[in-house]
Structure formats: structure tokens, C-alpha cells
C-alpha atoms as a PDB file:
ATOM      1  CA  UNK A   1      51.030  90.951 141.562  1.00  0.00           C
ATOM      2  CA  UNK A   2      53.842  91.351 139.438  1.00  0.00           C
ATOM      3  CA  UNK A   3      56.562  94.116 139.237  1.00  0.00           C
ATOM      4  CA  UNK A   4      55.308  95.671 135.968  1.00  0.00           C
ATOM      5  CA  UNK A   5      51.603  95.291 136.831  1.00  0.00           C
ATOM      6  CA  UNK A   6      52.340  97.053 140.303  1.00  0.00           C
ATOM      7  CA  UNK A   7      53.830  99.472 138.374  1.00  0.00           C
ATOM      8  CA  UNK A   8      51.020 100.091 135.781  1.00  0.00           C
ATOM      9  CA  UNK A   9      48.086 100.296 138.409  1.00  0.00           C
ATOM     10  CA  UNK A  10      49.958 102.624 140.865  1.00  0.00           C
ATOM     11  CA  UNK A  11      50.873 105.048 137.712  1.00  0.00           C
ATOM     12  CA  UNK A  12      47.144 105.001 136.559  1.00  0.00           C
ATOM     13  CA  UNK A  13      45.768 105.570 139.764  1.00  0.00           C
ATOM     14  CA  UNK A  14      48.061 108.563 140.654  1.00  0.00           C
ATOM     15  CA  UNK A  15      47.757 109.818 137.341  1.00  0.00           C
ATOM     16  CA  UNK A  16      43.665 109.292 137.991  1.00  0.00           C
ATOM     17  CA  UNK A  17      44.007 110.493 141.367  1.00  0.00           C
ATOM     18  CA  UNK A  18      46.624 113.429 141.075  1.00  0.00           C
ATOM     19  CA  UNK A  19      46.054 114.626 144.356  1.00  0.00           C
ATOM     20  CA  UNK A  20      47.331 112.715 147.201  1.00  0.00           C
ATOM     21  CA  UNK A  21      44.469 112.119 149.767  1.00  0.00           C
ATOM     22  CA  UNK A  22      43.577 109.730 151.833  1.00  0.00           C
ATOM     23  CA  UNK A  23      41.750 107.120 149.363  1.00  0.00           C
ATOM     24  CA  UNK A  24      44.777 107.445 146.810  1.00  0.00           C
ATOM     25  CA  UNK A  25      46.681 106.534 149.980  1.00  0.00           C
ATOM     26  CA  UNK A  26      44.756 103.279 150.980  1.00  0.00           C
ATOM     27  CA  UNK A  27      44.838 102.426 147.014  1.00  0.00           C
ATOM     28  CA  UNK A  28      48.633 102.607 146.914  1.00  0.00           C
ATOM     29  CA  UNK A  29      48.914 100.709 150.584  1.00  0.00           C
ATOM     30  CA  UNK A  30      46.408  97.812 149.278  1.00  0.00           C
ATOM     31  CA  UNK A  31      48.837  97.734 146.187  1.00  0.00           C
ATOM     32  CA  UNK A  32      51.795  97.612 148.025  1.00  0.00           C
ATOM     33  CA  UNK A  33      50.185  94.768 150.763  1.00  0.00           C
ATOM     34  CA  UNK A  34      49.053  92.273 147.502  1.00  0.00           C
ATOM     35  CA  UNK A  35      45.463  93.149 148.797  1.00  0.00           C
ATOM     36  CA  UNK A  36      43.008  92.861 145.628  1.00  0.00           C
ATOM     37  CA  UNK A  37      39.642  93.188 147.526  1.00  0.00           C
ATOM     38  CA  UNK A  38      40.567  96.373 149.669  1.00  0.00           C
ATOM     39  CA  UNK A  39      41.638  97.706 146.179  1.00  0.00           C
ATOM     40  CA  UNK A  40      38.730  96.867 144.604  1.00  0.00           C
ATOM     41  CA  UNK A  41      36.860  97.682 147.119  1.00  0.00           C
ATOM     42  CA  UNK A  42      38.245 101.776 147.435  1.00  0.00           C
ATOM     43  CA  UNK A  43      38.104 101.979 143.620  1.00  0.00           C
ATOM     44  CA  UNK A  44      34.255 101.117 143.567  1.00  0.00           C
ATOM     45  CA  UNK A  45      33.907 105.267 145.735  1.00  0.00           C
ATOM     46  CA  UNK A  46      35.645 106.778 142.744  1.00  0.00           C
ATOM     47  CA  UNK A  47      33.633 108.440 140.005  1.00  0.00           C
ATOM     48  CA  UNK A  48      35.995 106.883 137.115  1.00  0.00           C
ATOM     49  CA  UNK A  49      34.238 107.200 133.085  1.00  0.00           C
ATOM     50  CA  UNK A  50      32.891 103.932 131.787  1.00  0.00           C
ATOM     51  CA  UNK A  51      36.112 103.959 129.658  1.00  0.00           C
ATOM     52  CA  UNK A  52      38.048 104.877 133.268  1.00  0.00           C
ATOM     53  CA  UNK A  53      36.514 102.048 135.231  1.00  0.00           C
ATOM     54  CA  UNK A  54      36.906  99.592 132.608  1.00  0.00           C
ATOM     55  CA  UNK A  55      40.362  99.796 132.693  1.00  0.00           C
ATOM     56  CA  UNK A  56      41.079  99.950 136.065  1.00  0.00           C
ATOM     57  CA  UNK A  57      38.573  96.717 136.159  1.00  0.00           C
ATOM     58  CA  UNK A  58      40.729  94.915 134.179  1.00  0.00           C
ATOM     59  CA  UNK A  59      44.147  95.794 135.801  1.00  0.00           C
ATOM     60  CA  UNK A  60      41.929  94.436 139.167  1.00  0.00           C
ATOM     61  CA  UNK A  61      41.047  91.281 137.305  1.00  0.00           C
ATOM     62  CA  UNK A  62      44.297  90.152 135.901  1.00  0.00           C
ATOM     63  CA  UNK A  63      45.830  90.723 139.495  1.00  0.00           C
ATOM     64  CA  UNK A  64      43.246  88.712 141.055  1.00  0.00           C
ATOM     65  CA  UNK A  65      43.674  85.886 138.801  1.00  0.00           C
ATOM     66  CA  UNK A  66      47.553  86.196 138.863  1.00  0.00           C
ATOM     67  CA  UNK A  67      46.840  85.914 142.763  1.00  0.00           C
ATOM     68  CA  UNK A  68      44.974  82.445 142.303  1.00  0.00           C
ATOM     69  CA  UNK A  69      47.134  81.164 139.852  1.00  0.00           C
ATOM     70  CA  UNK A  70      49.975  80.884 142.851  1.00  0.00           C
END
């Protein structure tokens, strides 16, 4: 993933997720560890809008197909 998409999911999700728990905490480790599928995988347990989910969708997509493009 790069730098400034990193940086773009981790600031939604805490801004989403304002209060550290434990799921924000996996979310920001399977960030951190270029892990895709555990993110994907924590975000599907959050209650995110349609507009919410969308978004985060796509910020999961384009890191999964930066990740194949390698």
C-alpha cells in the first residue's frame, strides 16, 4: 500500500472509529502489516452507512489491486 493511501485509510478509520478499542486496533495493525483480507475482513463487523462502507470499500479495493500489481 502506498504512503498516502496508508495514510488516508488509517485517518478514516480513526476518524470512523474515534474510540480506540480493540477492532480499531487490529484495523490499524492489518494496515500497518500490508494485510488487505484481515482488513477487510474486521471492517465487514462495523455498522458503517451505505455511503460509509462504500468508501471504505473502495480504499480496500485500490489497495488490493495496488498489492497485485507488484
Amino acid at each position: 500500500m502506498t504512503d498516502q493511501a496508508t495514510v488516508s485509510l488509517l485517518r478514516w478509520l480513526r476518524r470512523q472509529l474515534r474510540q480506540p478499542n480493540p477492532l480499531r486496533e487490529h484495523l490499524e495493525a492489518a494496515v500497518e502489516n500490508n494485510d488487505p483480507a484481515e482488513a477487510r475482513r474486521l471492517v465487514s463487523r462495523v455498522p458503517f452507512t451505505d455511503a460509509q462502507r462504500r468508501h471504505v470499500e473502495g480504499l480496500l479495493a485500490r489497495w488490493e489491486k495496488e498489492a497485485r500489481d507488484r
